[in-house]
PDB file of N, CA and C in Angstrom:
ATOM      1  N   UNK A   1     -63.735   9.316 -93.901  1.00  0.00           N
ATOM      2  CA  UNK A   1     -64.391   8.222 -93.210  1.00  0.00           C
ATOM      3  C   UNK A   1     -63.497   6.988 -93.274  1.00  0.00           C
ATOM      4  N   UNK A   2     -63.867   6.573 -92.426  1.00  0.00           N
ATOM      5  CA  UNK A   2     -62.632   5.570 -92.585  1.00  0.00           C
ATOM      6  C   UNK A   2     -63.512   4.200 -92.730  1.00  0.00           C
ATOM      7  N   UNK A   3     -62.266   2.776 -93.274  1.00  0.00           N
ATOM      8  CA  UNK A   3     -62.484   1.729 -94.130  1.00  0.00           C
ATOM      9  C   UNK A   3     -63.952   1.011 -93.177  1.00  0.00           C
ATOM     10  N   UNK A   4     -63.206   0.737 -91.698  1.00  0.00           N
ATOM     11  CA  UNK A   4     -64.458   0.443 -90.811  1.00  0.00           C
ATOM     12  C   UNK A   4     -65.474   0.674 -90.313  1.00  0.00           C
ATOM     13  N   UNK A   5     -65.947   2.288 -90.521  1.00  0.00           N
ATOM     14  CA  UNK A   5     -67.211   2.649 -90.601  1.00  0.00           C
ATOM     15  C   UNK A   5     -68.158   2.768 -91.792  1.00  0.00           C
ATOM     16  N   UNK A   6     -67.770   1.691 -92.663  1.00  0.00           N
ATOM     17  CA  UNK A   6     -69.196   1.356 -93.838  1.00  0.00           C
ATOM     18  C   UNK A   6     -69.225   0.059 -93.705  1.00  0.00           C
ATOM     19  N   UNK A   7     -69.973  -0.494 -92.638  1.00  0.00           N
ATOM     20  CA  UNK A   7     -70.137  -1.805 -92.412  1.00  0.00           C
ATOM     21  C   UNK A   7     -72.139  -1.730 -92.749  1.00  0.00           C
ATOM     22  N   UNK A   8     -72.880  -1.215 -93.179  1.00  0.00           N
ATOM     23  CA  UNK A   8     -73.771  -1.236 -93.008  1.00  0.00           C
ATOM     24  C   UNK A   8     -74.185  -2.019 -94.948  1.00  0.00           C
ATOM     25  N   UNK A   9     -75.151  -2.987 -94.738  1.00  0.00           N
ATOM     26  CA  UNK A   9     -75.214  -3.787 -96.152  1.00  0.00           C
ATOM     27  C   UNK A   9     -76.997  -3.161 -97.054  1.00  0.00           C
ATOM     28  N   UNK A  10     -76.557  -3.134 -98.417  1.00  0.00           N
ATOM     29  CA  UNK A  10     -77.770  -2.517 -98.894  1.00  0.00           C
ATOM     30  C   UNK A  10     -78.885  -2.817 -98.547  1.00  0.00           C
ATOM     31  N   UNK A  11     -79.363  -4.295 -97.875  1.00  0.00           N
ATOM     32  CA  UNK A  11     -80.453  -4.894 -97.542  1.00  0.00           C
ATOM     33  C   UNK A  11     -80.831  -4.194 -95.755  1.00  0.00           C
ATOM     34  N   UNK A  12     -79.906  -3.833 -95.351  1.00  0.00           N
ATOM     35  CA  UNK A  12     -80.142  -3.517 -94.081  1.00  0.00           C
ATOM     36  C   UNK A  12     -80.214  -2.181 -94.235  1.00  0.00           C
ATOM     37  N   UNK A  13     -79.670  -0.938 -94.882  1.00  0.00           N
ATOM     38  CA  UNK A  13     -80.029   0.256 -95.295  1.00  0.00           C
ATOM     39  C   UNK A  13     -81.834   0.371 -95.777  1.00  0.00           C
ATOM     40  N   UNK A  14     -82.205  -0.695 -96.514  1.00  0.00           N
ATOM     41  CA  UNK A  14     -83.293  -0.447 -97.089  1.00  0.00           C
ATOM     42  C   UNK A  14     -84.035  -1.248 -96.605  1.00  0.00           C
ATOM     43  N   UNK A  15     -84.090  -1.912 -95.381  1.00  0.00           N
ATOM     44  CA  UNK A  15     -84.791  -2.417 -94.570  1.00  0.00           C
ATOM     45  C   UNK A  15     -85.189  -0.849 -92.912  1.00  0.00           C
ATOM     46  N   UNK A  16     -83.874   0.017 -93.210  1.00  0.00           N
ATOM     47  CA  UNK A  16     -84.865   1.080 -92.247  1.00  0.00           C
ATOM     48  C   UNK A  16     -85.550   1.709 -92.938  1.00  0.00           C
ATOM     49  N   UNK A  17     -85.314   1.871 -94.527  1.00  0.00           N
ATOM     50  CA  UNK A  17     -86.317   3.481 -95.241  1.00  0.00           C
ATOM     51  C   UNK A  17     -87.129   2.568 -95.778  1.00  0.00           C
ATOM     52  N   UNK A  18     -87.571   1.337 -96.028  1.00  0.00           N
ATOM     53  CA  UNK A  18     -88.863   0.952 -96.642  1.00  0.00           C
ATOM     54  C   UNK A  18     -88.767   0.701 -97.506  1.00  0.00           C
ATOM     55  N   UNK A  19     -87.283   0.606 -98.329  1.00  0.00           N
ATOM     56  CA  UNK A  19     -87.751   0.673 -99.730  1.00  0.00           C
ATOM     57  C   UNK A  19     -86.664  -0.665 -99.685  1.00  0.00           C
ATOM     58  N   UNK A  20     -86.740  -1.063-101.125  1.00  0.00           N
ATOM     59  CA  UNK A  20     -86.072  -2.637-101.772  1.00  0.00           C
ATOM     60  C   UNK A  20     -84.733  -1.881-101.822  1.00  0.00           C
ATOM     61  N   UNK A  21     -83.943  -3.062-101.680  1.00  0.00           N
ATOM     62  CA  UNK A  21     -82.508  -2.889-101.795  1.00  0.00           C
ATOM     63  C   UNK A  21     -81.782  -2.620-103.184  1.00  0.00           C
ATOM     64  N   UNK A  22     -82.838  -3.208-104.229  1.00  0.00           N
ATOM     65  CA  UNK A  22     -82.257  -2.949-105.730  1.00  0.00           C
ATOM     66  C   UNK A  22     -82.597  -1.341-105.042  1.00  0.00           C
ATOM     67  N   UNK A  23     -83.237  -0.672-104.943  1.00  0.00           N
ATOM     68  CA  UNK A  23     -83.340   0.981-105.072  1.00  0.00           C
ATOM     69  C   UNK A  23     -82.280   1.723-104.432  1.00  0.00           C
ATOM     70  N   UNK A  24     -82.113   1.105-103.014  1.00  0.00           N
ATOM     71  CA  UNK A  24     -80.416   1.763-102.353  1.00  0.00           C
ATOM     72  C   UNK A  24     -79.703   1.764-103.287  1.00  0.00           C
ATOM     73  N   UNK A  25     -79.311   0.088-103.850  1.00  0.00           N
ATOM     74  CA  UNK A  25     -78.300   0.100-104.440  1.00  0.00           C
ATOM     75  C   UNK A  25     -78.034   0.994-105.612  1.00  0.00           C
ATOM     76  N   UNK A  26     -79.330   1.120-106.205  1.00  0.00           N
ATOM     77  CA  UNK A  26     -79.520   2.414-107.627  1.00  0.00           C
ATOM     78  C   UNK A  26     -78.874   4.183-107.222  1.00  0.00           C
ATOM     79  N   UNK A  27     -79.411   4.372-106.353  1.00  0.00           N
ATOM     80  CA  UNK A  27     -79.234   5.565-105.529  1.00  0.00           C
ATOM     81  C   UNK A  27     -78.034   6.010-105.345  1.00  0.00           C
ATOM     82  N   UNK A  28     -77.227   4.508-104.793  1.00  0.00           N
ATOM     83  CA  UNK A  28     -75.623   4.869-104.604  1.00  0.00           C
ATOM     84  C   UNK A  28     -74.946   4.272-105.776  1.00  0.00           C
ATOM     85  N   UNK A  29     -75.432   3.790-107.193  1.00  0.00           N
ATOM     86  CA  UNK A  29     -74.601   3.450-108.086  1.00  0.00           C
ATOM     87  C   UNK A  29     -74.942   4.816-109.093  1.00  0.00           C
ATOM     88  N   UNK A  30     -75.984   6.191-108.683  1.00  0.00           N
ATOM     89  CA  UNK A  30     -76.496   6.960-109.422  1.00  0.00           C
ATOM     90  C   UNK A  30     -75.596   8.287-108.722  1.00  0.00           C
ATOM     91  N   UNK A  31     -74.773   7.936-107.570  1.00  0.00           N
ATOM     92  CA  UNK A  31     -74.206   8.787-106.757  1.00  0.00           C
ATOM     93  C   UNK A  31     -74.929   9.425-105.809  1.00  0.00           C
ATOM     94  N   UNK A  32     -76.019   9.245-105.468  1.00  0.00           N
ATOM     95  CA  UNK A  32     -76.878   9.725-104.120  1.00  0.00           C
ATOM     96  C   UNK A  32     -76.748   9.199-103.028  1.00  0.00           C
ATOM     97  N   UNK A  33     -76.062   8.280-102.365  1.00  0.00           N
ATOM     98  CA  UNK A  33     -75.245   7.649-101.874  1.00  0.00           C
ATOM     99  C   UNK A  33     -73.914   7.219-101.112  1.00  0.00           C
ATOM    100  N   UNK A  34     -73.029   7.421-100.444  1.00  0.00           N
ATOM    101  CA  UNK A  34     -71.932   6.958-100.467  1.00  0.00           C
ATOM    102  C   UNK A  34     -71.767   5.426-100.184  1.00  0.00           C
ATOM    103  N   UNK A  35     -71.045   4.688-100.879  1.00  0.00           N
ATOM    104  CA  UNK A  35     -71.183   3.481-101.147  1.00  0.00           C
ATOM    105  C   UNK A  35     -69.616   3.140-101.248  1.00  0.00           C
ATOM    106  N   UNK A  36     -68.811   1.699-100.463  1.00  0.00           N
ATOM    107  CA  UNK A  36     -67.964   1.228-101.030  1.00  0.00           C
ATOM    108  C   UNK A  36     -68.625  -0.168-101.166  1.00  0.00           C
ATOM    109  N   UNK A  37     -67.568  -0.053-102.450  1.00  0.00           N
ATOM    110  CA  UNK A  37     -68.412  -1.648-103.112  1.00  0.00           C
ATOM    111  C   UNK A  37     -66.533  -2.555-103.384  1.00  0.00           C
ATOM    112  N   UNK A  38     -67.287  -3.665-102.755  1.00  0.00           N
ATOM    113  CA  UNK A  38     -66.225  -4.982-102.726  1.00  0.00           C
ATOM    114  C   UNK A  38     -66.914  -6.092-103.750  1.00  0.00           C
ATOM    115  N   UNK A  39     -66.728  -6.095-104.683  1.00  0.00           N
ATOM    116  CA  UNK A  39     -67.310  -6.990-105.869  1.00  0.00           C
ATOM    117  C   UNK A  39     -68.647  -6.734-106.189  1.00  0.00           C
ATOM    118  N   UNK A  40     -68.856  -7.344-107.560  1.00  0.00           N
ATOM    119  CA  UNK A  40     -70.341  -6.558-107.605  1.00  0.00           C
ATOM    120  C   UNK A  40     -71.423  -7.023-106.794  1.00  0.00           C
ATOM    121  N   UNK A  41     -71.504  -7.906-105.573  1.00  0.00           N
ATOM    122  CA  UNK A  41     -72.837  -8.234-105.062  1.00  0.00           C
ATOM    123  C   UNK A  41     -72.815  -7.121-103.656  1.00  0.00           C
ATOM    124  N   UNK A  42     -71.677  -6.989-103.105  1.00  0.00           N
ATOM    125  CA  UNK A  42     -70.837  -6.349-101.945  1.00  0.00           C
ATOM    126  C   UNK A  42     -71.069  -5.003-101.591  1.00  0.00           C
ATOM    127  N   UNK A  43     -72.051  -4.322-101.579  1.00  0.00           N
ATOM    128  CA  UNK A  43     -72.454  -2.778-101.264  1.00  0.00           C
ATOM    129  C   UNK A  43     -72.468  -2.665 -99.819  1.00  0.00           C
ATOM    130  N   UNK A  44     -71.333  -1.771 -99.264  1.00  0.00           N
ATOM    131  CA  UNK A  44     -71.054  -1.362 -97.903  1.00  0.00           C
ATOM    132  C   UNK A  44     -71.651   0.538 -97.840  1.00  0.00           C
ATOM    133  N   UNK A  45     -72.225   0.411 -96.580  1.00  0.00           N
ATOM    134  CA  UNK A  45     -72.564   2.197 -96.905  1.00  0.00           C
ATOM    135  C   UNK A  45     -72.456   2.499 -95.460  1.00  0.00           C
ATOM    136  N   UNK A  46     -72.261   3.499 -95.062  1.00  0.00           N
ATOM    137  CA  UNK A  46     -71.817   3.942 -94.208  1.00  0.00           C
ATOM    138  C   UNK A  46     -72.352   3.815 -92.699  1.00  0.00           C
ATOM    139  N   UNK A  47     -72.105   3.651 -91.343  1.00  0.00           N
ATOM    140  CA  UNK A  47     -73.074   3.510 -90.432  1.00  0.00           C
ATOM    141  C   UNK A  47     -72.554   4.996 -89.623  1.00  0.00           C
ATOM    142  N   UNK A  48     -73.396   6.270 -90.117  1.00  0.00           N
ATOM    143  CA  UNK A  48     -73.238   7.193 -89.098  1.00  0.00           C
ATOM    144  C   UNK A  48     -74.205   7.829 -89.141  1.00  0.00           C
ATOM    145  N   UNK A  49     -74.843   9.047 -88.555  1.00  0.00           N
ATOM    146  CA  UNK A  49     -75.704   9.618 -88.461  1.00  0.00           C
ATOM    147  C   UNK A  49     -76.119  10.512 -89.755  1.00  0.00           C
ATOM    148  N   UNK A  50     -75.271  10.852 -90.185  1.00  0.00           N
ATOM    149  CA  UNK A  50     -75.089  11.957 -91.427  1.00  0.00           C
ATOM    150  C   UNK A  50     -75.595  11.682 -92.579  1.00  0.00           C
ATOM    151  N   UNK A  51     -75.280  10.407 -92.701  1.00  0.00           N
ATOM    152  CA  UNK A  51     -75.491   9.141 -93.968  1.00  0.00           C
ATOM    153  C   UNK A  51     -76.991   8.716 -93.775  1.00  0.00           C
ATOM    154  N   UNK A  52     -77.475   8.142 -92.240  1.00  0.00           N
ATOM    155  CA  UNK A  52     -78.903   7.668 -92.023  1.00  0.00           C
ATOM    156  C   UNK A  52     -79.850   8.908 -92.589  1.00  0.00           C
ATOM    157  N   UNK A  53     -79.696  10.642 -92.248  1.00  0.00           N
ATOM    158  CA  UNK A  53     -80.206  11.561 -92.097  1.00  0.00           C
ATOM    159  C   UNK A  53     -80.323  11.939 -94.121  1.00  0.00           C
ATOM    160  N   UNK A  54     -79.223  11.688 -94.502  1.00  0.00           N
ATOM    161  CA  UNK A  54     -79.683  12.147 -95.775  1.00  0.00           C
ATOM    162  C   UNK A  54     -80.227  10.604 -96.787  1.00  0.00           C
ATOM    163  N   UNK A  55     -80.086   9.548 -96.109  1.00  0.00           N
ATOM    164  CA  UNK A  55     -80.697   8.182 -96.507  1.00  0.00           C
ATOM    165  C   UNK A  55     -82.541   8.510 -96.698  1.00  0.00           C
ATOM    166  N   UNK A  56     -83.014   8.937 -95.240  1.00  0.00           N
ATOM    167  CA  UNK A  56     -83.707   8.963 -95.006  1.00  0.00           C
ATOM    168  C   UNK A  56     -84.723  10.225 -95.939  1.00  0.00           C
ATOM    169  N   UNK A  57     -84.448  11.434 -95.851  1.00  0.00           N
ATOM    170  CA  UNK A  57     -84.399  12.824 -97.470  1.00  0.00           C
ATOM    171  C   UNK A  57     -84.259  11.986 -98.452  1.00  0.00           C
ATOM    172  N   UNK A  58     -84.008  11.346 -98.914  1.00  0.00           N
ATOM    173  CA  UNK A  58     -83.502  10.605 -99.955  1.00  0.00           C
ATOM    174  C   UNK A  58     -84.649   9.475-100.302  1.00  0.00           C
ATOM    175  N   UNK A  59     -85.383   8.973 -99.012  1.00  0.00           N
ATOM    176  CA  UNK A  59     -86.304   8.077 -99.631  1.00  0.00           C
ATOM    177  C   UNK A  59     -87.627   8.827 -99.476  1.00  0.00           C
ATOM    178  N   UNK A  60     -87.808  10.093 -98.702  1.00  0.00           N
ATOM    179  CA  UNK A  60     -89.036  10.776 -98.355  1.00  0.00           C
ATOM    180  C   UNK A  60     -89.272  11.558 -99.467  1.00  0.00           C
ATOM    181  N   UNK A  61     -87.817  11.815-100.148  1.00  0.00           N
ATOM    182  CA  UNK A  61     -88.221  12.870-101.452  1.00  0.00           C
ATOM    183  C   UNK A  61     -89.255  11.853-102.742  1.00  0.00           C
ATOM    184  N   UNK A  62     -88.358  10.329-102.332  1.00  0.00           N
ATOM    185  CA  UNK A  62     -89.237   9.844-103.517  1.00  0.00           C
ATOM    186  C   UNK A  62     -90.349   9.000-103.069  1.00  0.00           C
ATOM    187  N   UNK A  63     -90.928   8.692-102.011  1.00  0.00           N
ATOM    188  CA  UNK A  63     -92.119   9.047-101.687  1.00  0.00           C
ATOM    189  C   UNK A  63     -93.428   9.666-101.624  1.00  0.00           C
ATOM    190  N   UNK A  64     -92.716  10.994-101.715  1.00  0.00           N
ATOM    191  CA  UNK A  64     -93.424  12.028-102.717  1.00  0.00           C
ATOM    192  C   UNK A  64     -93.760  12.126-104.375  1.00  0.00           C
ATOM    193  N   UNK A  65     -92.338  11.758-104.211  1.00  0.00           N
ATOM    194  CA  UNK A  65     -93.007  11.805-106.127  1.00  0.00           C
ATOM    195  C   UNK A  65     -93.532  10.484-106.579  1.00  0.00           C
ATOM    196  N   UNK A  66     -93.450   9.415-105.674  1.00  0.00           N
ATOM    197  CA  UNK A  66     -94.394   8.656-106.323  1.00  0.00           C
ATOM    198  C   UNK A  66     -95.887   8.343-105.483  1.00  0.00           C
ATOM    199  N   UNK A  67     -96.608   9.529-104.476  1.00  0.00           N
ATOM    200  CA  UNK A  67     -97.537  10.021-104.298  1.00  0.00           C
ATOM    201  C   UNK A  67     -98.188  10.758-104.878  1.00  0.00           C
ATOM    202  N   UNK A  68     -97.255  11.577-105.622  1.00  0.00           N
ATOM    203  CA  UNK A  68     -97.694  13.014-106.580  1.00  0.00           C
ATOM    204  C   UNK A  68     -98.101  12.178-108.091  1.00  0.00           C
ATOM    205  N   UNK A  69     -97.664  11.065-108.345  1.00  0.00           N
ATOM    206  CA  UNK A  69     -97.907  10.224-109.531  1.00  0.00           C
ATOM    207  C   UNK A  69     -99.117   9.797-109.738  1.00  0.00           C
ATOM    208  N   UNK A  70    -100.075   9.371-108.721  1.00  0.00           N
ATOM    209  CA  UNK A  70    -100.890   8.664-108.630  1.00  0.00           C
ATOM    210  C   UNK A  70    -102.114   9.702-108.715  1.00  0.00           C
TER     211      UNK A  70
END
């Protein structure tokens, strides 16, 4: 992938799946994620389809488990 296609910022990732941006950012500092990071406030993640598709698995799985909690 190249340098210019991770223009997408943790707040705008986790503004399509619903969830807070501390949690993207957890996700891709836990490696669930692909993430380049430019200083520590700076989380770039990828803008392609592949990335949205397993973003998206990624917040439905824990959706579930914190449905199944309750």
């Amino acid at each position: 992938m190249l340098e210019d296609e991770y223009r997408l910022q943790a707040h705008q990732v986790a503004r399509m799946l619903g969830v807070p941006a501390r949690t993207v950012r957890r996700w891709a500092a836990n490696g669930a994620l692909p993430v380049k990071r430019k200083g520590p406030k700076l989380w770039f993640f990828p803008n392609d389809p592949a990335f949205l598709l397993q973003a998206y698995m990624l917040a439905d799985r824990q959706r579930k488990k914190v449905a199944n909690a309750l």
